[in-house]
Protein backbone atom coordinates (compact mmCIF):
# COMPACT_ATOMS: atom_id res chain seq x y z
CA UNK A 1 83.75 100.32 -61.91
CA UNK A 2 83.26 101.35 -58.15
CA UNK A 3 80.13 100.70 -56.59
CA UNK A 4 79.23 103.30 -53.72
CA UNK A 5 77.37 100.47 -51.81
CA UNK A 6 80.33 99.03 -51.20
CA UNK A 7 83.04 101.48 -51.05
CA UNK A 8 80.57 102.74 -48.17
CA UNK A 9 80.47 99.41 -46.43
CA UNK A 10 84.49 99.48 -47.12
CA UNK A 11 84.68 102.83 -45.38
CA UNK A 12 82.08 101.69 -42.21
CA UNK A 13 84.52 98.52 -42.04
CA UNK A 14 87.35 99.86 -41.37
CA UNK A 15 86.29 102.90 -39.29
CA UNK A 16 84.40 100.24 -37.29
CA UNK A 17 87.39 97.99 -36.80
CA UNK A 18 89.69 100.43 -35.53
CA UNK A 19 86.98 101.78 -33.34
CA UNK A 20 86.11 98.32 -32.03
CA UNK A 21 89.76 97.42 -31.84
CA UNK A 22 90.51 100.63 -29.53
CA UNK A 23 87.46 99.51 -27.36
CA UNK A 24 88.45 96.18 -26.94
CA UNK A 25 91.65 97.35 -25.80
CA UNK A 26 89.99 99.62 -23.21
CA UNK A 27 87.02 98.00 -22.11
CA UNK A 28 88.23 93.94 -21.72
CA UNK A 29 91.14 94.90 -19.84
CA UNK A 30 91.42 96.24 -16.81
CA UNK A 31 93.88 97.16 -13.69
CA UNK A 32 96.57 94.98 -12.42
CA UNK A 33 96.38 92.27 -15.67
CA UNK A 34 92.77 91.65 -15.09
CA UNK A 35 90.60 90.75 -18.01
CA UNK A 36 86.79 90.65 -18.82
CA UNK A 37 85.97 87.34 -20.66
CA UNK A 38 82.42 88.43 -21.28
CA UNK A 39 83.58 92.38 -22.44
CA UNK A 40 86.42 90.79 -24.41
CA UNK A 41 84.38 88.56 -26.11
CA UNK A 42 82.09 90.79 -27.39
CA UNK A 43 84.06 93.33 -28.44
CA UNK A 44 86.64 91.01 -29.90
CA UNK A 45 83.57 89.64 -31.73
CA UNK A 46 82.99 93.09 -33.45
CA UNK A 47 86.18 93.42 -34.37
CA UNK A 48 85.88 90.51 -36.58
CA UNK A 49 82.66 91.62 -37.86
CA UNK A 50 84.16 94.92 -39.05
CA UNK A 51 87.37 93.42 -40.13
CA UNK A 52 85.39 90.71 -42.48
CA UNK A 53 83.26 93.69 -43.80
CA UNK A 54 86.35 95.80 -44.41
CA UNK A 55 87.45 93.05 -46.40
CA UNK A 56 84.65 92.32 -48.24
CA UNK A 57 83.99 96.39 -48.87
CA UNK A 58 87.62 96.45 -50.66
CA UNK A 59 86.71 93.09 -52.67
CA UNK A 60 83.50 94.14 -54.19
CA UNK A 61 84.14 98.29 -54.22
């Protein structure tokens, strides 16, 4: 049986990773092969958030 609670959090999950994925690739990086430790960190962080809760939405849904 589904459970909206989760199918929800399934849907936020992966809408969130992509989204944080995209930013990560835009915001920690920038001209001439610089990167941003601190920018990359946090939103490389996120994108683990969203991916474990993307996860866990398809598991329990």
């Amino acid at each position: 049986m589904l459970n909206q609670g989760w199918a929800i959090a399934c849907e936020v999950g992966f809408f969130g990773w992509v989204g944080c994925t995209i930013g990560f690739i835009f915001r920690s990086f920038g001209e001439e092969d610089s990167f941003y430790g601190k920018r990359g960190l946090f939103w490389g962080g996120l994108v683990v958030i969203f991916y474990a809760l993307w996860v866990l939405g398809m598991l329990r849904a």
